[in-house]
N, C-alpha and C. Protein backbone atom coordinates (compact mmCIF):
# COMPACT_ATOMS: atom_id res chain seq x y z
N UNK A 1 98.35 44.18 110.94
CA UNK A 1 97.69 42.95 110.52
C UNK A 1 98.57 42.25 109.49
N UNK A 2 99.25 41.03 109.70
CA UNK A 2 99.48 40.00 108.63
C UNK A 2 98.80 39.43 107.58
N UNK A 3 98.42 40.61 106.55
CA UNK A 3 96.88 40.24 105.58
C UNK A 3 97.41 39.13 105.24
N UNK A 4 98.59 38.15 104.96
CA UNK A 4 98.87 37.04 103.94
C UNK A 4 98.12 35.92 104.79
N UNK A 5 98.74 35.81 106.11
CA UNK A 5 98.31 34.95 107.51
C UNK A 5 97.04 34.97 107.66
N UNK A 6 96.09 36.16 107.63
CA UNK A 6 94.50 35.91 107.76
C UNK A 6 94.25 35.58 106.35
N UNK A 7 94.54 35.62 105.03
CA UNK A 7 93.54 35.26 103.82
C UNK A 7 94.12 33.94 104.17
N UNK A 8 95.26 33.46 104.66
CA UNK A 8 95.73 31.58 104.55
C UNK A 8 94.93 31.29 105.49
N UNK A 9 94.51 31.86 106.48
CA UNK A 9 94.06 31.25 107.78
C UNK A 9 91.84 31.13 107.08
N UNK A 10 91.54 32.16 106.72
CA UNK A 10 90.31 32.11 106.01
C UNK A 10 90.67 31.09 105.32
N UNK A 11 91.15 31.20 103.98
CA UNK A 11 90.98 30.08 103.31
C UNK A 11 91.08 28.42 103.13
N UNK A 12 91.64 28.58 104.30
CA UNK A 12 91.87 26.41 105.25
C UNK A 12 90.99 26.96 106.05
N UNK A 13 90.71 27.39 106.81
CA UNK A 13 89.26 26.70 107.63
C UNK A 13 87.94 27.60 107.53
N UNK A 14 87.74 28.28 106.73
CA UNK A 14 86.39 28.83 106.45
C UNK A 14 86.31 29.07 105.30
N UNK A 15 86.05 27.55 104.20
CA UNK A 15 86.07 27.77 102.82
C UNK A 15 85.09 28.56 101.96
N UNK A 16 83.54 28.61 102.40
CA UNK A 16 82.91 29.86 101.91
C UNK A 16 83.48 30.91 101.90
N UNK A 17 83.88 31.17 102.88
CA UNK A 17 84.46 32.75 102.73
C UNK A 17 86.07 32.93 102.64
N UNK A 18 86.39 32.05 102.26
CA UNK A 18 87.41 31.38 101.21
C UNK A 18 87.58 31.77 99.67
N UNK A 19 86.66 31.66 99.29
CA UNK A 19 85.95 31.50 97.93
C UNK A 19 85.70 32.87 97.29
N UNK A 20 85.20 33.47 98.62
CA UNK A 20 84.37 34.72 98.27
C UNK A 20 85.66 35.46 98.55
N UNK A 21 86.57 35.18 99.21
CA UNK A 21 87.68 36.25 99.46
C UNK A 21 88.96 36.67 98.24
N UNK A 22 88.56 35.45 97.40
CA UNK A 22 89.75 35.52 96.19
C UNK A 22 89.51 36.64 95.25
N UNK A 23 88.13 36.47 95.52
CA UNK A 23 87.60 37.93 94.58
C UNK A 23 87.78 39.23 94.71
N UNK A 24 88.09 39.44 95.86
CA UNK A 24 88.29 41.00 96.71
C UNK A 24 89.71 41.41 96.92
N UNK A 25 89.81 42.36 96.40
CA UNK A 25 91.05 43.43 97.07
C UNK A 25 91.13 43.93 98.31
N UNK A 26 92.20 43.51 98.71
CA UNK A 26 92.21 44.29 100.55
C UNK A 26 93.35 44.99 100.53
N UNK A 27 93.26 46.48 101.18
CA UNK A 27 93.95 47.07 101.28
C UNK A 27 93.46 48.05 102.81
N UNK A 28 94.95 49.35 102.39
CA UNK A 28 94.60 50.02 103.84
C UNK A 28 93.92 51.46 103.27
N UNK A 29 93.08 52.18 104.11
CA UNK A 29 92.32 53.37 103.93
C UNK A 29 92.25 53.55 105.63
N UNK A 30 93.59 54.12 106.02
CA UNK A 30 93.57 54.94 107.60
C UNK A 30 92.55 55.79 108.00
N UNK A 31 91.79 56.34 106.83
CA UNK A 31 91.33 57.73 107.02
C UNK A 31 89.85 57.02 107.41
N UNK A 32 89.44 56.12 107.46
CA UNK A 32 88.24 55.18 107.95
C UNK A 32 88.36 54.54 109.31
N UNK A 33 87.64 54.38 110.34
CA UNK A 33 88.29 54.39 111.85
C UNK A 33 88.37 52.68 112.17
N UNK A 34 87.24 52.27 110.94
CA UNK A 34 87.08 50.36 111.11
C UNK A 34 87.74 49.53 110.05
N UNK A 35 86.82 49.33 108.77
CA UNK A 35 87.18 48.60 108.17
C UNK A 35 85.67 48.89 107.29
N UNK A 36 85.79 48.57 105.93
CA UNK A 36 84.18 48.38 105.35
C UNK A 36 84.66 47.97 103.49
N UNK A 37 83.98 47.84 102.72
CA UNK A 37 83.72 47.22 101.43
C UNK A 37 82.90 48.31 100.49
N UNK A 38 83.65 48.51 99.75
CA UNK A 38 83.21 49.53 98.46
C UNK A 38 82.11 49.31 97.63
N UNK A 39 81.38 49.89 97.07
CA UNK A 39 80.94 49.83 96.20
C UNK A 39 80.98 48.47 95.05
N UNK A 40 82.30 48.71 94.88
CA UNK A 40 82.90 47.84 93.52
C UNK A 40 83.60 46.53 94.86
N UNK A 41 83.40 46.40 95.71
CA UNK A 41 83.82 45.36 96.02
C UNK A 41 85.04 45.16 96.81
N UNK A 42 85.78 46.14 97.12
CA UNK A 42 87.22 46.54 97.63
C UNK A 42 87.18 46.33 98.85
N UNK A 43 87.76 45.55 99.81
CA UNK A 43 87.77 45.87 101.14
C UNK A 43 89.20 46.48 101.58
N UNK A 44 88.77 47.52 102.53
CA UNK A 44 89.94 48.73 103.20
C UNK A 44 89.62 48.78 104.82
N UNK A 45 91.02 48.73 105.10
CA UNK A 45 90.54 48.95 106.57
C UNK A 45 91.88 50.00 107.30
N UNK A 46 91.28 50.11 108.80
CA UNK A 46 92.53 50.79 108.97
C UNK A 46 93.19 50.07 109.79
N UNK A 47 94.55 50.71 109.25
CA UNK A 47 95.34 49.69 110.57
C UNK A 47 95.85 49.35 111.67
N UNK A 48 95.86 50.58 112.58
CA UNK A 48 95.95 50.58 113.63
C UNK A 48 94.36 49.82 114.16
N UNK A 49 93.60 50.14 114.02
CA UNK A 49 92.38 49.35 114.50
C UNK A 49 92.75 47.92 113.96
N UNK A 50 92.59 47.65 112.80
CA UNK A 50 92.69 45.98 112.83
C UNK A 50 94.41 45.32 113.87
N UNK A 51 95.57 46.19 113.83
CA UNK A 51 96.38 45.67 114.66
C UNK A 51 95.68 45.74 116.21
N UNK A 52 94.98 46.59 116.67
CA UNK A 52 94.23 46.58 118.18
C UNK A 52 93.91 45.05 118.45
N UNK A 53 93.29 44.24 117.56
CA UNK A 53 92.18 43.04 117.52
C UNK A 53 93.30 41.97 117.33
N UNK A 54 92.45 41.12 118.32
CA UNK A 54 93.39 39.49 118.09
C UNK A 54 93.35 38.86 116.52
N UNK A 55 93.95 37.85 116.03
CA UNK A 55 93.84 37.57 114.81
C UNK A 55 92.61 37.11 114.74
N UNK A 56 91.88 36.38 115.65
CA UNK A 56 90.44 35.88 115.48
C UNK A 56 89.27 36.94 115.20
N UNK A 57 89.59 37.62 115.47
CA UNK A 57 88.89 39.17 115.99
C UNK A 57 88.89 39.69 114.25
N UNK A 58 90.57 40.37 113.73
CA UNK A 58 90.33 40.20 112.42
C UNK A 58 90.15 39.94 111.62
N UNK A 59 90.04 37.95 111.65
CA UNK A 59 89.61 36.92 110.54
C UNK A 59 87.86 37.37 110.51
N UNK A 60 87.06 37.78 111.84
CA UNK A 60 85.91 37.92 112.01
C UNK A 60 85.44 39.35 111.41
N UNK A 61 86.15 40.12 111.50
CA UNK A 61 86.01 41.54 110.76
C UNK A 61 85.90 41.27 109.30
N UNK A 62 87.03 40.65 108.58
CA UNK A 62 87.13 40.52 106.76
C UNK A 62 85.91 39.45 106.73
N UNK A 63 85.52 38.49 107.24
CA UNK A 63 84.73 37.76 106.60
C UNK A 63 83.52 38.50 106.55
N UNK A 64 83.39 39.31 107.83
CA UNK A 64 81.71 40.41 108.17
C UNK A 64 81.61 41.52 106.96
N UNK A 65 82.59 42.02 106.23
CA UNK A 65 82.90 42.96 105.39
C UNK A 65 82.29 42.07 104.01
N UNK A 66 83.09 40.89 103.95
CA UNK A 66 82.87 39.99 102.84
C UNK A 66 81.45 39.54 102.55
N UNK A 67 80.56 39.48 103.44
CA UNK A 67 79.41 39.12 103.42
C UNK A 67 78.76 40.46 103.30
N UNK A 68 79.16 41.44 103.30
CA UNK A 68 78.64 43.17 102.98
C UNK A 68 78.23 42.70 101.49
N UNK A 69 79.78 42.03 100.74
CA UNK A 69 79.68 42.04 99.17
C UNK A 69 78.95 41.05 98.43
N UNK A 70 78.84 40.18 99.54
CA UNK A 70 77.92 38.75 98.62
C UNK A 70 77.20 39.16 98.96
N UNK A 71 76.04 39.85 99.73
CA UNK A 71 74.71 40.26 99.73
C UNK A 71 74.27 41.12 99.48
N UNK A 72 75.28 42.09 98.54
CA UNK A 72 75.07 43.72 98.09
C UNK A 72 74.66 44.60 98.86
């Protein structure tokens, strides 16, 4: 996954979750088979699964994670 390319691509055309994404750390945690959001707010995913998925596919994954954290 090109994390720089999906937070540019979130942040020009889906400015809510734009907004909400500046706040969050993304990183990788392989040892998890999807992707998900911490406690404290962290999103981790793995990467062979997010490379599986088209970029639309993973812009749709971080924003679904992101909305984990705005709604606690």
């Amino acid at each position: 996954m090109n994390e720089r390319r999906i937070k540019t691509q979130i942040m020009l055309y889906f400015k809510f979750f734009g907004a909400l994404l500046h706040n969050i750390d993304i990183g990788v945690d392989n040892s998890c088979p999807t992707a998900y959001i911490t406690p404290t707010g962290k999103l981790r995913y793995n990467e062979k699964f997010m490379d599986s998925l088209t970029e639309k596919e993973q812009i749709f994954i971080i924003c679904h994670e992101i909305l984990h954290a705005a709604f606690g």
